[in-house]
N, C-alpha and C. Protein backbone atom coordinates (compact mmCIF):
# COMPACT_ATOMS: atom_id res chain seq x y z
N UNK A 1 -6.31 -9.99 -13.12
CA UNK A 1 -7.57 -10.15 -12.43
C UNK A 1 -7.72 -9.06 -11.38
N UNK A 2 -8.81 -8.85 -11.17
CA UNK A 2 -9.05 -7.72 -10.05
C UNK A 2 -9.44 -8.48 -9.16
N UNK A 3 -9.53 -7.91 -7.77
CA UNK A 3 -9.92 -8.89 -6.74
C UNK A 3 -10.63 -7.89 -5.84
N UNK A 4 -11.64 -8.29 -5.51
CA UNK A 4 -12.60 -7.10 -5.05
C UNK A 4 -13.36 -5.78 -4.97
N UNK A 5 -13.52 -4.81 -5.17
CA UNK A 5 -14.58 -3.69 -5.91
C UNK A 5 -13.98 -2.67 -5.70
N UNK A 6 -13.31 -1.97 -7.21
CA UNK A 6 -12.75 -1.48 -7.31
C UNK A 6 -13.68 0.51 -7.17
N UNK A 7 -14.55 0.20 -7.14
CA UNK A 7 -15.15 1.44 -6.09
C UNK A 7 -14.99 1.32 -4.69
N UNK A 8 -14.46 0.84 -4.57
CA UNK A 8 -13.87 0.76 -2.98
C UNK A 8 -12.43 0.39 -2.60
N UNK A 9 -12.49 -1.07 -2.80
CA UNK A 9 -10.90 -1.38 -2.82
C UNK A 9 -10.31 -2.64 -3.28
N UNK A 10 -9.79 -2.68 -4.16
CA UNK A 10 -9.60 -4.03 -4.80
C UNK A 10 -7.99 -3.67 -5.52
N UNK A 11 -7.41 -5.14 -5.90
CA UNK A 11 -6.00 -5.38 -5.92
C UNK A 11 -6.14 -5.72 -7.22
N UNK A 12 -5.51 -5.25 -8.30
CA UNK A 12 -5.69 -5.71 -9.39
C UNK A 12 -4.33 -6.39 -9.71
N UNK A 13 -4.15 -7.59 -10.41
CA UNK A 13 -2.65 -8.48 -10.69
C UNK A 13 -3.35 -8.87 -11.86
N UNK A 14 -2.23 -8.64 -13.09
CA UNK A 14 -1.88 -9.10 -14.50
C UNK A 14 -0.95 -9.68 -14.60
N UNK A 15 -0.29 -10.93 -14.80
CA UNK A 15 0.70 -11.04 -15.31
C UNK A 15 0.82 -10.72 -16.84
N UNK A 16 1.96 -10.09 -17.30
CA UNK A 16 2.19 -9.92 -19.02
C UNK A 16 3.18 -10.81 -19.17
N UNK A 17 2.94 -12.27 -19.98
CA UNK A 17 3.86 -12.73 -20.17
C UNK A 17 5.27 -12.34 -20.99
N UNK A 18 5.17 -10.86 -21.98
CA UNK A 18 5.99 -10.37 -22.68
C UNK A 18 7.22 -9.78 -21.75
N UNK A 19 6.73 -9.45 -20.90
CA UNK A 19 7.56 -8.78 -19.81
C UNK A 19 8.05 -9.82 -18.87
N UNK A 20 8.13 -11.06 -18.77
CA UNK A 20 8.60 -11.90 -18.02
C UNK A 20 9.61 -12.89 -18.69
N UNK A 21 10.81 -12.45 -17.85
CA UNK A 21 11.84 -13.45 -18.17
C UNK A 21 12.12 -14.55 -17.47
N UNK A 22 13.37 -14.39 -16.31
CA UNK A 22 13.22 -15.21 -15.09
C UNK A 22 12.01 -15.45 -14.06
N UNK A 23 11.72 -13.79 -14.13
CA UNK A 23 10.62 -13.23 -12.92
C UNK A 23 8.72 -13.30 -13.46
N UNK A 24 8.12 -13.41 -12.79
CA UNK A 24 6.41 -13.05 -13.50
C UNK A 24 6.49 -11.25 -13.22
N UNK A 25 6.55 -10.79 -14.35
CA UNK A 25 6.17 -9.25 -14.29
C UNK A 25 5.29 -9.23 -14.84
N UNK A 26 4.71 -8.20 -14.32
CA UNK A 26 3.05 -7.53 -15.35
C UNK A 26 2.40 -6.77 -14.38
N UNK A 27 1.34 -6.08 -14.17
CA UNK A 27 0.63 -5.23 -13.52
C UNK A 27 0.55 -5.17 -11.81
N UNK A 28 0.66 -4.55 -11.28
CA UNK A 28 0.17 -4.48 -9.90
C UNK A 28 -0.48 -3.19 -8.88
N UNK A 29 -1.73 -2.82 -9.18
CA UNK A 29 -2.19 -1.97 -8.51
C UNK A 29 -2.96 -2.15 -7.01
N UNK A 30 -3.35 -1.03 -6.17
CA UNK A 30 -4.19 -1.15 -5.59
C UNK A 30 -5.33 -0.11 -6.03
N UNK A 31 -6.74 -0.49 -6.22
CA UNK A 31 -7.49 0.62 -6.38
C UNK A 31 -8.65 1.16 -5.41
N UNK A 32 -8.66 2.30 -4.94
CA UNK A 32 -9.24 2.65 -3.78
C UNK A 32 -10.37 4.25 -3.97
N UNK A 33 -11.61 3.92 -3.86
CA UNK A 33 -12.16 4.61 -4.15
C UNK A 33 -12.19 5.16 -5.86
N UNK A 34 -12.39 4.06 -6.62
CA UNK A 34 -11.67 4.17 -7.86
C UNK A 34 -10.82 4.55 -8.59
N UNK A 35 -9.65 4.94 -7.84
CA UNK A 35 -8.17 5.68 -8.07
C UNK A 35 -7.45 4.45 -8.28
N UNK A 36 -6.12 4.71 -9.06
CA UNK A 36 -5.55 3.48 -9.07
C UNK A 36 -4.28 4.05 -9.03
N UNK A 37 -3.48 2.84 -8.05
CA UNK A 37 -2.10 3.54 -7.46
C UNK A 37 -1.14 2.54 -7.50
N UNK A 38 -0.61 2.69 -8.38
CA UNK A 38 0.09 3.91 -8.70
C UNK A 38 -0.82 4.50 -9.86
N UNK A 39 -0.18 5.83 -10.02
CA UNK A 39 -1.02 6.62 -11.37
C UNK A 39 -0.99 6.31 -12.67
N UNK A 40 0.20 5.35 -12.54
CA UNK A 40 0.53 5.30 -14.19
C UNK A 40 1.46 3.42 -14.52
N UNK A 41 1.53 3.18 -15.92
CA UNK A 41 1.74 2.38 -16.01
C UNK A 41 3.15 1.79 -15.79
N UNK A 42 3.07 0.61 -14.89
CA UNK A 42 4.93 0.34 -14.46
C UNK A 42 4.67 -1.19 -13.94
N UNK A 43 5.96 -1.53 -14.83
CA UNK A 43 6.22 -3.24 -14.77
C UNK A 43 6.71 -3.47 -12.84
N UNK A 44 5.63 -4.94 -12.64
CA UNK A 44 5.58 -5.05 -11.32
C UNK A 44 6.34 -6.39 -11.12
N UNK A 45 7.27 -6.76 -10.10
CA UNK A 45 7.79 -7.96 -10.14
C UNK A 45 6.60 -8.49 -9.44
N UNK A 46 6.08 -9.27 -9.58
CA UNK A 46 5.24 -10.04 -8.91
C UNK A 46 5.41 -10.64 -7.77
N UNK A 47 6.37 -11.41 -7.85
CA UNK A 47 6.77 -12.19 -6.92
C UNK A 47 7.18 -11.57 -6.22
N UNK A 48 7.65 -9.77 -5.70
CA UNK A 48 7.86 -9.59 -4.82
C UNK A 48 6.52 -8.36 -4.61
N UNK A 49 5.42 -8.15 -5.20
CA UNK A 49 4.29 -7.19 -4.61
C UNK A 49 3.53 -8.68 -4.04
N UNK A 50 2.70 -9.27 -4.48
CA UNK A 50 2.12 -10.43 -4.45
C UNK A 50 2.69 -10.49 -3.05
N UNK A 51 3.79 -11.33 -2.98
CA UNK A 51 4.36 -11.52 -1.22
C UNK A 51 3.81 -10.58 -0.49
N UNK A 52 4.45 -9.19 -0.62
CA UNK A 52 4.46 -8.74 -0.06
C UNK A 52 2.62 -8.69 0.76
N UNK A 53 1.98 -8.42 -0.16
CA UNK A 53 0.51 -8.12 0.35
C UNK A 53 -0.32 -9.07 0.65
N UNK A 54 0.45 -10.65 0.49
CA UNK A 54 -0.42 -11.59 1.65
C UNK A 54 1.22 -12.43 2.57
N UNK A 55 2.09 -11.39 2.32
CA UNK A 55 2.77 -12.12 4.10
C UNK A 55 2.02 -11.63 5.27
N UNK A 56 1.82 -12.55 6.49
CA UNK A 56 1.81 -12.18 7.43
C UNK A 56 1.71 -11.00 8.16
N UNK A 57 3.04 -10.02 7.73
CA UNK A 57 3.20 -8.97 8.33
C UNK A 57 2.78 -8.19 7.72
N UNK A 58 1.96 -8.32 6.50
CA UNK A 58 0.96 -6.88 5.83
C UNK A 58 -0.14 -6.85 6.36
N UNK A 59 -0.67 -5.66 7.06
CA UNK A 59 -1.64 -5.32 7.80
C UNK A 59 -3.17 -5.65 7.05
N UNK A 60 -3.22 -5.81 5.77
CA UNK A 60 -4.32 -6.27 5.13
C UNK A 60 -4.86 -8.20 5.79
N UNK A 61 -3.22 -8.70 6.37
CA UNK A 61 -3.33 -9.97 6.48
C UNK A 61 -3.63 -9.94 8.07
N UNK A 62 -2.59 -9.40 8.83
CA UNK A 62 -2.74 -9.17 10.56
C UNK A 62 -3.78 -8.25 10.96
N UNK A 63 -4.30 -7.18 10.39
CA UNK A 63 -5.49 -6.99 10.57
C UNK A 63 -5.25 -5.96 12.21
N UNK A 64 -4.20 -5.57 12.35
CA UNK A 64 -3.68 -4.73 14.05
C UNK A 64 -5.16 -4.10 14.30
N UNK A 65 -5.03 -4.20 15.43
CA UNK A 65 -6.32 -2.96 16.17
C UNK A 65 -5.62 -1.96 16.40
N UNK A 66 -6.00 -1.10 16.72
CA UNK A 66 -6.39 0.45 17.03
C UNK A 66 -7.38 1.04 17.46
N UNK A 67 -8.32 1.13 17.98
CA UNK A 67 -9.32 1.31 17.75
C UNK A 67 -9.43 3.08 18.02
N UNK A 68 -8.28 3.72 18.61
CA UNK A 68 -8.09 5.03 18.83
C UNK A 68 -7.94 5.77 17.40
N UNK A 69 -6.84 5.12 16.71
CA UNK A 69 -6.89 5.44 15.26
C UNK A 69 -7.48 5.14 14.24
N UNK A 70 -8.29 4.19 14.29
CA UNK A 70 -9.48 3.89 13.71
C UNK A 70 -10.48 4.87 13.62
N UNK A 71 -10.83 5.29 14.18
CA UNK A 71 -12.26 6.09 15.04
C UNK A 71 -11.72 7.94 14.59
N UNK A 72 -9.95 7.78 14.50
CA UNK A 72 -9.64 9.49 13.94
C UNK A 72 -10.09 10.03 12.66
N UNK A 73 -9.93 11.38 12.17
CA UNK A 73 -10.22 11.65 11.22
C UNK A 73 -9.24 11.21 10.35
N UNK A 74 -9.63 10.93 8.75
CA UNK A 74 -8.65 10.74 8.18
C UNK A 74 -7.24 11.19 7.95
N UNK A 75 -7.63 12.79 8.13
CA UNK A 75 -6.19 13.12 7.95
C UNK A 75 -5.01 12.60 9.25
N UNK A 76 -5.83 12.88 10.51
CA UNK A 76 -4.93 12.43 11.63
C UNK A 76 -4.61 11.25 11.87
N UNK A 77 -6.04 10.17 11.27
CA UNK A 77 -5.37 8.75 11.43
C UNK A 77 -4.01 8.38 10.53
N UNK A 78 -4.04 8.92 9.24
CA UNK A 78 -2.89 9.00 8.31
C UNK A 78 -1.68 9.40 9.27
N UNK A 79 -1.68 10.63 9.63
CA UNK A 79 -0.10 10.92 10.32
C UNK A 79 -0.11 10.28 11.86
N UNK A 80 -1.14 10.16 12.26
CA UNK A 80 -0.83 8.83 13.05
C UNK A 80 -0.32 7.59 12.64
N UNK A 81 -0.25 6.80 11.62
CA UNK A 81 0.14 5.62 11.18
C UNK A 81 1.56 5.84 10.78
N UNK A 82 1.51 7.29 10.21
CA UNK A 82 2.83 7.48 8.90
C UNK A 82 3.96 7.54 10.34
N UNK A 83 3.82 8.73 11.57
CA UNK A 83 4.41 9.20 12.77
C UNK A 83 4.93 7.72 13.49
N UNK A 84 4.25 6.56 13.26
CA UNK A 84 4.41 5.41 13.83
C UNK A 84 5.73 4.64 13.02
N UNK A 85 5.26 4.68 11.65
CA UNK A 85 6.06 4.05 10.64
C UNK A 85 7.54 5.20 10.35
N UNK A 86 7.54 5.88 10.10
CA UNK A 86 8.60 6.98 10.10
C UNK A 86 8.62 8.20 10.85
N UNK A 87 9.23 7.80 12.00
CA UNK A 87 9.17 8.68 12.99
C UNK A 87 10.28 9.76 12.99
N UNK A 88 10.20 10.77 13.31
CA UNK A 88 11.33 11.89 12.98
C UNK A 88 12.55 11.59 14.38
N UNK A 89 13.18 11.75 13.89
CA UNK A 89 14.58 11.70 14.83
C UNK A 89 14.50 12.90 15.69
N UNK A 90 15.00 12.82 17.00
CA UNK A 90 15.32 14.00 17.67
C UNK A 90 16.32 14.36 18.42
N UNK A 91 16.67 15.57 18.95
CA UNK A 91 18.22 15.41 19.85
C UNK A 91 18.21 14.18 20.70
N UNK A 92 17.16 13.34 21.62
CA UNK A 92 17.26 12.75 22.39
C UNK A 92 17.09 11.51 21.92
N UNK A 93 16.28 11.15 20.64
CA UNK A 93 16.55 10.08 20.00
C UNK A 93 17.08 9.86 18.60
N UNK A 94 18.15 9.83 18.05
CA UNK A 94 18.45 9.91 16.81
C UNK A 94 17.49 8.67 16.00
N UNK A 95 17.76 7.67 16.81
CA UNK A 95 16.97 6.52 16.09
C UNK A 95 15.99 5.97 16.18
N UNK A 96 14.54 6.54 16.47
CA UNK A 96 13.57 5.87 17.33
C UNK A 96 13.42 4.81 16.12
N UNK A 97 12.36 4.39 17.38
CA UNK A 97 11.84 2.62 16.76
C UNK A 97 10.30 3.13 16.35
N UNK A 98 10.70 2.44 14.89
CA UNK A 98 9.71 2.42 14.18
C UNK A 98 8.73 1.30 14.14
N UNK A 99 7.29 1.43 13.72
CA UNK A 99 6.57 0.33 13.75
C UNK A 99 5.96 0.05 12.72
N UNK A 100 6.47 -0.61 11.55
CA UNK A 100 5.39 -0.82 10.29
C UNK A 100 4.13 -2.06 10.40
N UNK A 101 3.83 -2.34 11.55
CA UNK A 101 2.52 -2.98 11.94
C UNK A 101 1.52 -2.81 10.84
N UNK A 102 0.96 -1.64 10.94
CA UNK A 102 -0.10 -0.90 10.14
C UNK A 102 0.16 -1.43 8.35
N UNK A 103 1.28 -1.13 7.61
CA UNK A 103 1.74 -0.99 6.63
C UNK A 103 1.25 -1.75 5.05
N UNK A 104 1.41 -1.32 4.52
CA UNK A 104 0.27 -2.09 3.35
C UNK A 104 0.85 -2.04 2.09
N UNK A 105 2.04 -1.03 2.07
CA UNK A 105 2.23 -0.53 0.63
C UNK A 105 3.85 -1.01 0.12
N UNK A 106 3.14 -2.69 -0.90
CA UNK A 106 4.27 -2.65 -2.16
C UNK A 106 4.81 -2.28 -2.42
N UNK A 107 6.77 -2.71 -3.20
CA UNK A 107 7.56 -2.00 -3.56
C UNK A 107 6.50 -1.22 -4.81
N UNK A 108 5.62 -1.82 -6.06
CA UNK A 108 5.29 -1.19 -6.64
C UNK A 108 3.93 0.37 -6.66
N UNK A 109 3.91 0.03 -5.22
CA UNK A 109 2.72 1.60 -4.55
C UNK A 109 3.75 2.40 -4.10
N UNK A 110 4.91 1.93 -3.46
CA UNK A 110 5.92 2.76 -3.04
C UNK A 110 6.67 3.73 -3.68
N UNK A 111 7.23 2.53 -5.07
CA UNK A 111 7.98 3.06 -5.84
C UNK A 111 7.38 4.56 -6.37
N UNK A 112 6.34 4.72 -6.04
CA UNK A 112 5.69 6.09 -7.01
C UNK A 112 5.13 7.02 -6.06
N UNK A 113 6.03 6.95 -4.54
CA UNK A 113 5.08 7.67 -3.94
C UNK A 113 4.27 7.96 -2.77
N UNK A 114 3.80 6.36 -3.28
CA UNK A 114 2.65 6.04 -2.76
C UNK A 114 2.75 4.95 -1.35
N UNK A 115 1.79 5.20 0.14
CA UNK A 115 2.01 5.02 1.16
C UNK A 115 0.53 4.66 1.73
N UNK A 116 0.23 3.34 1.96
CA UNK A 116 -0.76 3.36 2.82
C UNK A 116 -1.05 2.39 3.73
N UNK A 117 -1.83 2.66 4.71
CA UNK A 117 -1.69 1.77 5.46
C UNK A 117 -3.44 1.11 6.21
N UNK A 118 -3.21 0.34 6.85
CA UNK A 118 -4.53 -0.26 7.72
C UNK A 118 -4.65 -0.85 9.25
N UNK A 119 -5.60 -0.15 9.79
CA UNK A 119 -5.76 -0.45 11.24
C UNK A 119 -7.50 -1.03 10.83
N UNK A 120 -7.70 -1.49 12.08
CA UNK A 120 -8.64 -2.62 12.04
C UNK A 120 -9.04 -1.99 14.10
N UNK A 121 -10.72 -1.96 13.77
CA UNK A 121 -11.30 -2.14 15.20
C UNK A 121 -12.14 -3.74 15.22
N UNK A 122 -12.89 -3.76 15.91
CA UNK A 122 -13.61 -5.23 16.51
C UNK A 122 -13.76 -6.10 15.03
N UNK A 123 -15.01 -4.66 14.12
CA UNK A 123 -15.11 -5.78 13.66
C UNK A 123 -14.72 -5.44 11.80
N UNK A 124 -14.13 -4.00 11.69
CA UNK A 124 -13.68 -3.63 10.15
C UNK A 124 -12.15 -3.06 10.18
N UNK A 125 -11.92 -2.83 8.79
CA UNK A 125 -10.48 -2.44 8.47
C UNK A 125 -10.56 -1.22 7.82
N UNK A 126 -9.93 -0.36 8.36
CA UNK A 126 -9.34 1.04 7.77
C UNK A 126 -8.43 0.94 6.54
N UNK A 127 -9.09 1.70 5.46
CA UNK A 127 -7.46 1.93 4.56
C UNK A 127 -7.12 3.19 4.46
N UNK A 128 -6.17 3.49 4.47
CA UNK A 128 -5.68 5.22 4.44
C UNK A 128 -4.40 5.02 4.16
N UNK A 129 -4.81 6.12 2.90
CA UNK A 129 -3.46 6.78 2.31
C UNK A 129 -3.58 7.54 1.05
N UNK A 130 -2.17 7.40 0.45
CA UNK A 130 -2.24 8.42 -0.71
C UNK A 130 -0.93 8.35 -1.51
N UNK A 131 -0.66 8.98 -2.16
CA UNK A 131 0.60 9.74 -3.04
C UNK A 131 0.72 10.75 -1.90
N UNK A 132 2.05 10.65 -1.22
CA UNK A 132 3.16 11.41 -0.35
C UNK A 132 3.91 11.88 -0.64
N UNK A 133 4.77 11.50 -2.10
CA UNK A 133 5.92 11.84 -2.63
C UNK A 133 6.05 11.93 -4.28
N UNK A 134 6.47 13.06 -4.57
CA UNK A 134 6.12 12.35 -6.48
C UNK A 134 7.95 12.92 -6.77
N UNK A 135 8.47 12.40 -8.04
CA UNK A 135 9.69 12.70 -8.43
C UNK A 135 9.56 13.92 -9.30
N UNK A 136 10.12 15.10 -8.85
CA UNK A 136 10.55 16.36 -9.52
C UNK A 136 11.46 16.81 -10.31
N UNK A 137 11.56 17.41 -11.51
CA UNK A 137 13.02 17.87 -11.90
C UNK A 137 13.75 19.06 -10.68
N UNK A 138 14.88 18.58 -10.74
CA UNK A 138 15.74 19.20 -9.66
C UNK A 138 15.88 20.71 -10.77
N UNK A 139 16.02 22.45 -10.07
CA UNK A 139 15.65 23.20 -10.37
C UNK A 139 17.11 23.29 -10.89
N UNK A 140 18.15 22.87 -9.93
CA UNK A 140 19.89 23.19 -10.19
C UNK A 140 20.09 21.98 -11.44
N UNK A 141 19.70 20.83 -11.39
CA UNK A 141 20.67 20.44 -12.23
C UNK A 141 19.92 19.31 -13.03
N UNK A 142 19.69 18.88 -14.02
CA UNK A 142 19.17 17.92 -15.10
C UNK A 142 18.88 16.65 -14.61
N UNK A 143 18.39 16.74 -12.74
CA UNK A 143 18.00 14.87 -12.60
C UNK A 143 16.62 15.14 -11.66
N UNK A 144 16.01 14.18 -11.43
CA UNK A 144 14.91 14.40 -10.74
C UNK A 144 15.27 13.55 -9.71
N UNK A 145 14.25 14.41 -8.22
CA UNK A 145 14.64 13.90 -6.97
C UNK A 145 13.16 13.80 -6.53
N UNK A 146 13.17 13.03 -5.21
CA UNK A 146 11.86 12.81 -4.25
C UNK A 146 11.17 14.28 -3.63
N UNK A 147 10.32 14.65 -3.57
CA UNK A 147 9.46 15.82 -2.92
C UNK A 147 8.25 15.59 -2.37
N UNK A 148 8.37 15.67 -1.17
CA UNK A 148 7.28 15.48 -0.93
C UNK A 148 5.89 16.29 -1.07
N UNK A 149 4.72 15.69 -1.22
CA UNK A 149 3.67 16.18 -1.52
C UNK A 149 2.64 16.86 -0.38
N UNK A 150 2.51 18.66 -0.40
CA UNK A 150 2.23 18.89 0.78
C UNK A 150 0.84 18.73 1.54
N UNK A 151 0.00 18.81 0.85
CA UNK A 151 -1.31 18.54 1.08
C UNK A 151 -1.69 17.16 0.24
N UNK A 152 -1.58 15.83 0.23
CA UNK A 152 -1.94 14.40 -0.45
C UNK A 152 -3.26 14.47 -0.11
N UNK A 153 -3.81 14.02 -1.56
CA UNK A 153 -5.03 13.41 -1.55
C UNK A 153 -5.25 12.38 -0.67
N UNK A 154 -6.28 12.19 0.09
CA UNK A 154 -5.81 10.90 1.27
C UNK A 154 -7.03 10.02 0.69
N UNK A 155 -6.49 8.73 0.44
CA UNK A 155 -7.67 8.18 0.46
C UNK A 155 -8.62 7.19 1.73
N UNK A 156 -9.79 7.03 1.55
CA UNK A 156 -9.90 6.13 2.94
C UNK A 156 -11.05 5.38 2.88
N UNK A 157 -10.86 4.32 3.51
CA UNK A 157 -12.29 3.21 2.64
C UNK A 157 -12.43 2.07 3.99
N UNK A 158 -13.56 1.93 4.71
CA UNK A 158 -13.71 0.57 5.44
C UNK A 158 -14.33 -0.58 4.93
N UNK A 159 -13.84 -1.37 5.15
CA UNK A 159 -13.92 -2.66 4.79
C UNK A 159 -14.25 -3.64 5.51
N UNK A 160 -15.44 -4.31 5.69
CA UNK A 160 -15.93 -5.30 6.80
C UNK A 160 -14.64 -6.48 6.74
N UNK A 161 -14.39 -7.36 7.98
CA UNK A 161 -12.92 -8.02 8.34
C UNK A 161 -13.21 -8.80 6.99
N UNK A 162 -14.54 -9.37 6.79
CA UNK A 162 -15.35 -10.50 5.95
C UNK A 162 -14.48 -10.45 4.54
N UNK A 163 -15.06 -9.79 4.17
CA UNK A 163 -15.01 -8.55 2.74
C UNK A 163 -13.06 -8.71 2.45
N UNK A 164 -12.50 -8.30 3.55
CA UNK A 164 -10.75 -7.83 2.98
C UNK A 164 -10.54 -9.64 3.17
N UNK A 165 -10.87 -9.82 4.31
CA UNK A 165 -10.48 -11.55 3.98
C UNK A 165 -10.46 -12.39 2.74
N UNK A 166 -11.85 -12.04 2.07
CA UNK A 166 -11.81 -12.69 1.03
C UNK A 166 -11.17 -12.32 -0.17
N UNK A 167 -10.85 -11.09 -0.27
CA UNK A 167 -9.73 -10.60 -1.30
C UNK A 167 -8.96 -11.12 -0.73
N UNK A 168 -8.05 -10.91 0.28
CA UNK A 168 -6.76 -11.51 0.69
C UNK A 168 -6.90 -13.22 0.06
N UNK A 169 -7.85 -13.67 0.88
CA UNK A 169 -7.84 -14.97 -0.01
C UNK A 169 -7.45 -15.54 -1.45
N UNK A 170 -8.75 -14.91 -2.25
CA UNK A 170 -8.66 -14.48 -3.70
C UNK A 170 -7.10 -14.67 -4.27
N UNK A 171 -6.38 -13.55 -3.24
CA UNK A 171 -5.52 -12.51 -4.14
C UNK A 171 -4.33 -13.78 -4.09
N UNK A 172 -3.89 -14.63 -2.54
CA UNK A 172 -3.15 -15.84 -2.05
C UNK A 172 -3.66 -16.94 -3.31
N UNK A 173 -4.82 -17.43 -3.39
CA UNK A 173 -4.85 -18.66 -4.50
C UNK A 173 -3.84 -17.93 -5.82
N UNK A 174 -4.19 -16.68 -6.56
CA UNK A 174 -3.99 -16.18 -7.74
C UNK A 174 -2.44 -16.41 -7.42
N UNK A 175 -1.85 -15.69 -6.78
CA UNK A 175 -0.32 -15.78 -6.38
C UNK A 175 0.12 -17.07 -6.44
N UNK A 176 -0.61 -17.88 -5.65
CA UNK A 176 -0.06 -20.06 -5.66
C UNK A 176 0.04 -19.75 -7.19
N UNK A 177 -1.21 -19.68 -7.84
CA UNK A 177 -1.18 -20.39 -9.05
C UNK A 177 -0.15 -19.91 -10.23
N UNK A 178 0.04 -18.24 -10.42
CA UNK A 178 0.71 -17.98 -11.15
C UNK A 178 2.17 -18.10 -10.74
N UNK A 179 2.83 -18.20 -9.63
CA UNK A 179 3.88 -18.08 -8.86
C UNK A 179 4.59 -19.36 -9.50
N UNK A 180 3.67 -20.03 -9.17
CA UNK A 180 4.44 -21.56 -9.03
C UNK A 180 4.23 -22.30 -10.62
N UNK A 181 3.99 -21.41 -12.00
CA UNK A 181 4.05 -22.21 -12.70
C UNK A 181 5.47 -21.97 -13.51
């Protein structure tokens, strides 16, 4: 099922029952500005994208303000969110503290890449992101590694609070129902 307008932004969940053993696997995208991310086709555990994108702590659900990064351009609100979430180490802090507040993106958006996130002013929600990383053949030796992507397509879409609520909603019944049978 898709769950909200996929010219803008909507969550699409399939379960394939062929692909499910113990677990519900089958489809899990997000599609944003009619892109769909991940790019290509890959078995999704359900039970752990599903969670993930109506717990609590997914910014589609908490909804964080910003209203400084809200209001930036896309590209800067992006490395504003990303600078928040993975912050670079420095001589004086090896380990800063990170904040995935913002954060939005499934093991299965991840797994490929893919990174996005959402801030929220008074009364809408930001989405921003993209493909960050794609897997390369390594030039030395016969395996492919992570690279990051230097200029990402960014995507970015607002969403009245109304509007993502009710997907979130949507997307929570679909999850009860297929989860729990």
């Amino acid at each position: 099922m898709i769950f909200g307008d996929p010219c803008r932004f909507a969550i699409w969940v399939e379960v394939v029952p062929e692909w499910s053993d113990e677990f519900k696997n089958g489809l899990f995208y997000f599609i944003i500005n009619g892109n769909m991310y991940p790019g290509d086709i890959r078995v999704a555990t359900l039970s752990a994208d599903l969670c993930e994108v109506v717990d609590d702590g997914c910014a589609l659900v908490s909804q964080p303000r910003n209203e400084n990064i809200f209001s930036l351009p896309v590209k800067d609100a992006f490395e504003s969110l990303y600078k928040l979430a993975y912050p670079e180490p420095s001589e004086g802090n090896e380990y800063p503290d990170q904040v995935f507040d913002y954060c939005i993106t499934p093991a299965n958006v991840s797994g490929f890449g893919g990174c996005f996130f959402a801030v929220a002013d008074q009364d809408f929600l930001r989405i921003v992101g993209g493909e960050v990383e794609r897997l390369v053949k390594s030039a030395s030796e016969d395996v492919m590694c992570w690279e990051n992507v230097d200029s990402p397509k960014l995507e970015d879409v607002i969403l009245s609070r109304e509007e993502i609520n009710k997907i979130i909603f949507d997307v929570k019944e679909y999850a009860c129902s297929v989860l729990e049978q």
